[in-house]
Protein backbone atom coordinates (compact mmCIF):
# COMPACT_ATOMS: atom_id res chain seq x y z
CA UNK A 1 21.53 2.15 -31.96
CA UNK A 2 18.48 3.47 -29.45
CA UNK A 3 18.33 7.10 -30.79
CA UNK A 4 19.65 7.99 -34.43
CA UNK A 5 21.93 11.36 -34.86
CA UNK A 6 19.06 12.85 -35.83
CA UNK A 7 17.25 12.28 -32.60
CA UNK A 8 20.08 12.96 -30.40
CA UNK A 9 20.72 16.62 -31.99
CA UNK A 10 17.17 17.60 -31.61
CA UNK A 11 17.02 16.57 -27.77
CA UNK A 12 20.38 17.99 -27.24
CA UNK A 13 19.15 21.01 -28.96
CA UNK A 14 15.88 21.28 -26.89
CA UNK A 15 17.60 20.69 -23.46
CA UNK A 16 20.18 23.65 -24.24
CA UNK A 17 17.01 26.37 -25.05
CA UNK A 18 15.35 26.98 -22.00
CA UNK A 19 11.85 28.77 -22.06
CA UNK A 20 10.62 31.26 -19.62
CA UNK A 21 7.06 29.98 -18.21
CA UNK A 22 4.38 30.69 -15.91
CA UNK A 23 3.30 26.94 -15.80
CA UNK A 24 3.79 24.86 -12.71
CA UNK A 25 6.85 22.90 -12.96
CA UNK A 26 8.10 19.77 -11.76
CA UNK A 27 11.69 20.03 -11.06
CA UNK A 28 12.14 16.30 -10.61
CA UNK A 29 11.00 15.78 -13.96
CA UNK A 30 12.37 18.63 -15.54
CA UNK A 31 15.83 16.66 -15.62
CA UNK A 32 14.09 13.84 -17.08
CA UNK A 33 12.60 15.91 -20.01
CA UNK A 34 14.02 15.03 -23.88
CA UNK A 35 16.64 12.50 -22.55
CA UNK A 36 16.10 9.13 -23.64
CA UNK A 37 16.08 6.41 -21.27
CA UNK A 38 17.89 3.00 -23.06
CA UNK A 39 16.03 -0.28 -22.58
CA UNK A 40 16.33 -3.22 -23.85
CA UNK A 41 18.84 -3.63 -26.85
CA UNK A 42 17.95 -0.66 -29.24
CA UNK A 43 14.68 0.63 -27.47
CA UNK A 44 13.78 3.90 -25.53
CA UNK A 45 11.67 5.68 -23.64
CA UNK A 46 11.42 9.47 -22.75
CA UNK A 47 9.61 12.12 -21.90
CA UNK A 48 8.72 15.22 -24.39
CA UNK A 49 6.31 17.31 -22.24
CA UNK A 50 4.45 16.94 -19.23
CA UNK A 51 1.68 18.83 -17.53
CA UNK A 52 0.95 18.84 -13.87
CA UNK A 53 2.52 17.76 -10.44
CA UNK A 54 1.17 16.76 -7.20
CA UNK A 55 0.11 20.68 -6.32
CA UNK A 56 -2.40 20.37 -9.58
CA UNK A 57 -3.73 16.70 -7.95
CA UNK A 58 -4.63 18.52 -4.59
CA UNK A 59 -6.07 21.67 -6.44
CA UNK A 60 -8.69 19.90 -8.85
CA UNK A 61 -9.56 18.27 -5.47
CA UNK A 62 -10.11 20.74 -3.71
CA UNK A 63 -11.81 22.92 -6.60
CA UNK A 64 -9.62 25.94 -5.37
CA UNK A 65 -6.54 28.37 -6.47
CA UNK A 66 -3.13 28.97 -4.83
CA UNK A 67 -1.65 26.60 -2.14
CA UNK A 68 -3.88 28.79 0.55
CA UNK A 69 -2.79 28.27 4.00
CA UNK A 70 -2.53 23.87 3.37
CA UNK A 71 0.84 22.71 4.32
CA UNK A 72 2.73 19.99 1.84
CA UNK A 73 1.66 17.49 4.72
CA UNK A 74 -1.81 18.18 4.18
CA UNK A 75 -1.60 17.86 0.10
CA UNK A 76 0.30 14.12 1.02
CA UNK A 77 -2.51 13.65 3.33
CA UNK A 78 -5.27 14.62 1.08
CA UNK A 79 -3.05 12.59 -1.88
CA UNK A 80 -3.17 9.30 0.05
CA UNK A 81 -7.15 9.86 0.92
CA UNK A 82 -7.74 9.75 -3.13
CA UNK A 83 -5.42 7.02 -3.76
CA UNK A 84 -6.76 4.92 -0.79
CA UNK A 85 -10.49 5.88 -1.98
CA UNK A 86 -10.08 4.86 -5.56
CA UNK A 87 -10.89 8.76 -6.65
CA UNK A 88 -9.90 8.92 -10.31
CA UNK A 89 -10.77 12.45 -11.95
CA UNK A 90 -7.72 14.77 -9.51
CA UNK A 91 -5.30 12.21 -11.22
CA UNK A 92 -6.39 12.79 -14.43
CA UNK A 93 -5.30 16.34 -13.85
CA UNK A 94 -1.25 15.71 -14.59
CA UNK A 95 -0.60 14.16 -18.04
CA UNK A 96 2.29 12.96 -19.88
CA UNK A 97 3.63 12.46 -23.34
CA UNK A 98 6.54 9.85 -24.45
CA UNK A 99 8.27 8.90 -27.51
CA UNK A 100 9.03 5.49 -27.31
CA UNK A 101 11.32 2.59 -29.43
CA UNK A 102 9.66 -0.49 -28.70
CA UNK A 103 9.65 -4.07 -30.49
CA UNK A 104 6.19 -4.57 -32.53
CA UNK A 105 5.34 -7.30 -30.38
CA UNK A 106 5.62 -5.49 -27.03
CA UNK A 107 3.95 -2.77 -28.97
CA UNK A 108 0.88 -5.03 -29.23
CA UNK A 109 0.78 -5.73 -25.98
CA UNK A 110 1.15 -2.05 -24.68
CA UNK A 111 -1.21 -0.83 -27.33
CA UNK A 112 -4.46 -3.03 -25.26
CA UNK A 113 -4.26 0.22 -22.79
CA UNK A 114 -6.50 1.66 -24.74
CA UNK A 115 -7.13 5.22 -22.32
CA UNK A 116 -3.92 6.98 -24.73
CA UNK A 117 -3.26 9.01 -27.68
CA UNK A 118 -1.32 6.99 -29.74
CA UNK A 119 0.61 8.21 -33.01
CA UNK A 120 3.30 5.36 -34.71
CA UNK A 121 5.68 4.83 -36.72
CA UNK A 122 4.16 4.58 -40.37
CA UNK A 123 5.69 1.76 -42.38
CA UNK A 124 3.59 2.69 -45.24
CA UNK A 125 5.35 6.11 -45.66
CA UNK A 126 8.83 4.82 -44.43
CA UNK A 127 11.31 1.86 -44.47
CA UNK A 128 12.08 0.70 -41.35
CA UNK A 129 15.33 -0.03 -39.86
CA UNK A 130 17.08 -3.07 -39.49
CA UNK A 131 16.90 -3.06 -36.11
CA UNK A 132 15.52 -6.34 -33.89
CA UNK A 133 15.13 -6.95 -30.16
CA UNK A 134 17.47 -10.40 -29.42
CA UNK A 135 17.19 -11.39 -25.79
CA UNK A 136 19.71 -11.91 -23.72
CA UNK A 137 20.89 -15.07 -22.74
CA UNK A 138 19.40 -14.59 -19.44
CA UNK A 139 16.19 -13.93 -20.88
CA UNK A 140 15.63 -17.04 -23.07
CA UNK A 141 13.57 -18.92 -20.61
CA UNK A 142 11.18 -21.95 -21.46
CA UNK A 143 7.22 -22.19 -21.54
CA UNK A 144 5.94 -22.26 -17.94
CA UNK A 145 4.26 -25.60 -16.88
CA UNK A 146 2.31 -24.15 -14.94
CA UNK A 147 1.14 -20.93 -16.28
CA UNK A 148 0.11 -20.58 -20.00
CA UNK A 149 1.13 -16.90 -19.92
CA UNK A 150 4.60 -17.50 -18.33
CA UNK A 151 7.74 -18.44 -18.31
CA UNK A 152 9.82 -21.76 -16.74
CA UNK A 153 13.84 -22.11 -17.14
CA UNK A 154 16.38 -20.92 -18.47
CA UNK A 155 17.40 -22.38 -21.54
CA UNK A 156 21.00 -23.21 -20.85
CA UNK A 157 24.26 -24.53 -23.27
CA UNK A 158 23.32 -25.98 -26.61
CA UNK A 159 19.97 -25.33 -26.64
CA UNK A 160 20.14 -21.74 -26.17
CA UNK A 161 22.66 -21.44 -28.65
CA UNK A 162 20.27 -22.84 -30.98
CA UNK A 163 17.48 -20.55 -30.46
CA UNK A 164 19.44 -17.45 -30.65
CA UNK A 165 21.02 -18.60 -33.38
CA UNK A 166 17.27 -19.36 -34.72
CA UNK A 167 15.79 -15.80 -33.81
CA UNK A 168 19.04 -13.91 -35.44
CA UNK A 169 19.11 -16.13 -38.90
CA UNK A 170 15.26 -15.23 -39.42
CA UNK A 171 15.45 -11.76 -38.76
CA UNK A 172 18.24 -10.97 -41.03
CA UNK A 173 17.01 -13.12 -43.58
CA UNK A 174 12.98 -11.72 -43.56
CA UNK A 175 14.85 -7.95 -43.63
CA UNK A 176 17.02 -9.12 -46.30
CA UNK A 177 13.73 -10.11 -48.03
CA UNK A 178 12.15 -7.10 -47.52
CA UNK A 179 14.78 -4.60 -48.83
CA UNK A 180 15.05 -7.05 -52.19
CA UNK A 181 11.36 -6.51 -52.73
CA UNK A 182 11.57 -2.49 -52.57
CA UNK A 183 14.57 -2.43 -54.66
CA UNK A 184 14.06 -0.18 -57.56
CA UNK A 185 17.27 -1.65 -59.55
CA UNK A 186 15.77 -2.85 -62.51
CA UNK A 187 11.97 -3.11 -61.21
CA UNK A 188 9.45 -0.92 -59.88
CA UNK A 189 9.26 -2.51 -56.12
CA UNK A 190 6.72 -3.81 -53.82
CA UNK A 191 4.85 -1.09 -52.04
CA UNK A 192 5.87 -0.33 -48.41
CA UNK A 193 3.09 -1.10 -47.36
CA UNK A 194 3.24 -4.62 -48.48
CA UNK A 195 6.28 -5.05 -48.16
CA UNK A 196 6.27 -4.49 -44.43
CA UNK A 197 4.01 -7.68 -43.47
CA UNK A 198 7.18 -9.75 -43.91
CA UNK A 199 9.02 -8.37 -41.22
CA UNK A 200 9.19 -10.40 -37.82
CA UNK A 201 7.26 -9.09 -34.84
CA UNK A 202 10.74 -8.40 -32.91
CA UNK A 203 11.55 -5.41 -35.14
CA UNK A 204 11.98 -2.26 -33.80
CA UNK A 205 8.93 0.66 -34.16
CA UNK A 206 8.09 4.00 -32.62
CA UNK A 207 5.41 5.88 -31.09
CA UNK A 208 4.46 8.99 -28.98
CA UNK A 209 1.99 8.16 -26.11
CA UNK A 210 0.24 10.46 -24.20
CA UNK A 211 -2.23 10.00 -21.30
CA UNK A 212 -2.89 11.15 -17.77
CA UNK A 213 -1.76 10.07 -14.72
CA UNK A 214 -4.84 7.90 -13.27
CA UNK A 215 -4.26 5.82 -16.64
CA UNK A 216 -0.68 5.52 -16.77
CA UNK A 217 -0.80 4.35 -12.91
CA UNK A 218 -3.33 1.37 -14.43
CA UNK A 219 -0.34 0.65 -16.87
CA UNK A 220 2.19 0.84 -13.98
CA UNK A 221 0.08 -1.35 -12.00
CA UNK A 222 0.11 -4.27 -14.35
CA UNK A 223 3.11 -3.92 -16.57
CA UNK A 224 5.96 -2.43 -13.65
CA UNK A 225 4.79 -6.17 -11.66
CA UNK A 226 6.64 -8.79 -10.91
CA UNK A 227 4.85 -11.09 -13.09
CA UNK A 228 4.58 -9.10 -15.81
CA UNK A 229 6.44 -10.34 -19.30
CA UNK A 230 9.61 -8.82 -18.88
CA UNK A 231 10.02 -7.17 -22.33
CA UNK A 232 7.24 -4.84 -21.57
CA UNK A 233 8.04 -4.46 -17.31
CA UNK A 234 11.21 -3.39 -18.33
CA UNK A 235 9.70 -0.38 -19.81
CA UNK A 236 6.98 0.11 -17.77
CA UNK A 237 9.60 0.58 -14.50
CA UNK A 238 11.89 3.77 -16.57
CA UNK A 239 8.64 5.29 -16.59
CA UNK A 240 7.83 4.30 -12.82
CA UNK A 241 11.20 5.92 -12.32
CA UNK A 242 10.31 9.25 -13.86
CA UNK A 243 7.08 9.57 -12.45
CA UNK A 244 8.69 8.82 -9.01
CA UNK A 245 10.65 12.17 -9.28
CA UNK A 246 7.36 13.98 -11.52
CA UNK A 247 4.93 13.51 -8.52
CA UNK A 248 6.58 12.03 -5.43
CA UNK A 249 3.80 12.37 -3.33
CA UNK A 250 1.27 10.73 -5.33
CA UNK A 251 3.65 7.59 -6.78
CA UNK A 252 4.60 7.20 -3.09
CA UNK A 253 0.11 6.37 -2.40
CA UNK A 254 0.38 4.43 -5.77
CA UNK A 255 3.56 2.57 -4.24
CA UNK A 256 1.58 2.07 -0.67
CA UNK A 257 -2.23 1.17 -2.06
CA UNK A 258 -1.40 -0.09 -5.16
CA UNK A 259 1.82 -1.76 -6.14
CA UNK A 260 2.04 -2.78 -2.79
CA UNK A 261 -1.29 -3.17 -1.52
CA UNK A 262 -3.77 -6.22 -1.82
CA UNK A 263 -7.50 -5.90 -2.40
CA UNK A 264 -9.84 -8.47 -0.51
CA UNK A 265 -13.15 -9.83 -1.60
CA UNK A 266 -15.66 -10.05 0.53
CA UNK A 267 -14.98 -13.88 1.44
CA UNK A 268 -11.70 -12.77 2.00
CA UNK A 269 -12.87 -10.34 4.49
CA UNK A 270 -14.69 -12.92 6.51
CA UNK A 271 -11.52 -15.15 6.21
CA UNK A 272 -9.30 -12.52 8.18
CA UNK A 273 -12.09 -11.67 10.34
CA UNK A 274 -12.89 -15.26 11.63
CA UNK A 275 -9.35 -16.40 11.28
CA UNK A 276 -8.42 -13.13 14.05
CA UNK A 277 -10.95 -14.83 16.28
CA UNK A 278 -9.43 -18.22 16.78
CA UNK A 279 -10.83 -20.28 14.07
CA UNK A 280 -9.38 -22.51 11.45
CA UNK A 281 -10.29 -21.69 7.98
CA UNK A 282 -9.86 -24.74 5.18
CA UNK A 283 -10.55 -23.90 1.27
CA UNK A 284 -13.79 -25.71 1.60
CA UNK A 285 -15.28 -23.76 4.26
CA UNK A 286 -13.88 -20.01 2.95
CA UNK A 287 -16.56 -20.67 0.33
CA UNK A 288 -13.27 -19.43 -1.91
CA UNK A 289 -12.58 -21.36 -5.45
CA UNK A 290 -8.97 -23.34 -5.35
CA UNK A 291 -7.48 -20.54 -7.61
CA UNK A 292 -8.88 -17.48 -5.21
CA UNK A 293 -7.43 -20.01 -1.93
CA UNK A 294 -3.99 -20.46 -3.36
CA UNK A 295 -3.82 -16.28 -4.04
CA UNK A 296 -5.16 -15.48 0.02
CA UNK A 297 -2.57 -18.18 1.30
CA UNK A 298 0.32 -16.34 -0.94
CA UNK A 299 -0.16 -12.88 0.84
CA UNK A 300 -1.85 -13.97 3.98
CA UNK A 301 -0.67 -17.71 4.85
């Protein structure tokens, strides 16, 4: 199961004690705070404390205290000016901290965002559960043809059978493995730490990440996308979703210049530019590459 009864008494416990505080506070993400967020089979996400909202962006902007005479118009305004300017530092202003169940393999790939704070799981101290991401049906798909980092098909009847029937056998049987060789009936047991490198890289860990909000838009940016792997995008948008309500102002610029925005080269530029004034542009005389052509005809035509 996502959370263990362990888990869900402490958050249930921490939601019912409310503190008195002078700190700013986010109401939209004070109903997000503690409560887990399932994804995926037996994996989480949620938030355990937070610092900042969209007043605190505006204020290390402007250097200044109070909200002054600046309507919320003008903090949106000022908001989008940053985000459209590629300022970094006001952003860095609001940070976040999650706790997070996450197959070891996604965890790899999430850990390569290297601008966190980072404490796991330890599988040298303790034994982990026998818990293991399975994808659904829908989700077994075949290597891409076409792109060495993607997917192709769905894998449909027989063959998908076979797989998941593959990726099930193998996990029970390496966890199976590893409990016989920390047994202590009748020997002394392999270490934990040993013991652990037998387990498959779709078992279940956790971790608490924490970093600000100029970083974790970086994350967004590449892991909430479209053609992100969808083990880790499926993560990536529960957070989107909670910093939607954290800092609405400032997700909305990230939605607008970032997620849905496109950033031209200079060629490109001159493309746009001399296609506006009447002329034909080929691949050949954009002075583009065939990779950097295809990507301008897939936003521009």
């Amino acid at each position: 199961m996502p959370l263990s009864e362990d888990q869900q008494a402490e958050i249930t416990a921490a939601r019912a004690t409310a503190q008195p505080t002078l700190r700013a506070v986010s109401p939209g993400m004070e109903k997000h705070l503690y409560i887990a967020q399932r994804v995926l089979d037996h994996g989480f996400v949620r938030v355990v404390d937070y610092m900042g909202d969209d007043a605190a962006i505006v204020q290390a902007a402007r250097v200044s205290y109070g909200a002054g005479t600046k309507k919320a118009r003008d903090d949106s305004g000022l908001i989008r000016y940053l985000m459209r300017h590629w300022h970094s530092t006001p952003f860095e202003m609001c940070e976040i901290k999650l706790h997070v169940k996450l197959p070891v393999f996604v965890a790899r790939q999430w850990i390569r965002h290297r601008t966190a704070n980072v404490n796991e799981y330890s599988a040298r101290y303790s034994i982990l559960d026998r818990e293991f991401y399975i994808p659904a049906p829908d989700s077994l798909a075949a290597q891409s043809t076409v792109n060495n980092q993607g997917r192709g098909d769905v894998l449909q009847g027989e063959e998908a059978e076979r797989v998941l029937r593959i990726l099930k056998d193998d996990s029970m049987r390496a966890y199976d493995h590893y409990e016989d060789m920390l047994s202590q009936d009748g020997q002394q047991g392999l270490a934990r730490e040993l013991a652990r490198m037998n387990l498959p890289a779709n078992i279940y860990t956790q971790w608490y990440w924490k970093t600000d909000l100029h970083n974790l838009f970086h994350f967004l940016r590449l892991r909430a996308d479209a053609h992100a792997q969808y083990e880790i995008r499926v993560y990536a948008e529960a957070i989107a979703a909670m910093v939607k309500d954290w800092v609405p102002a400032a997700y909305g610029a990230f939605e607008d210049y970032r997620m849905g925005g496109v950033q031209l080269s200079a060629k490109g530029v001159e493309v746009i530019r001399r296609r506006l004034a009447g002329e034909a542009v080929t691949q050949e005389s954009s002075g583009m590459s065939k990779g950097e052509w295809r990507e301008f005809v897939e936003v521009f035509g």
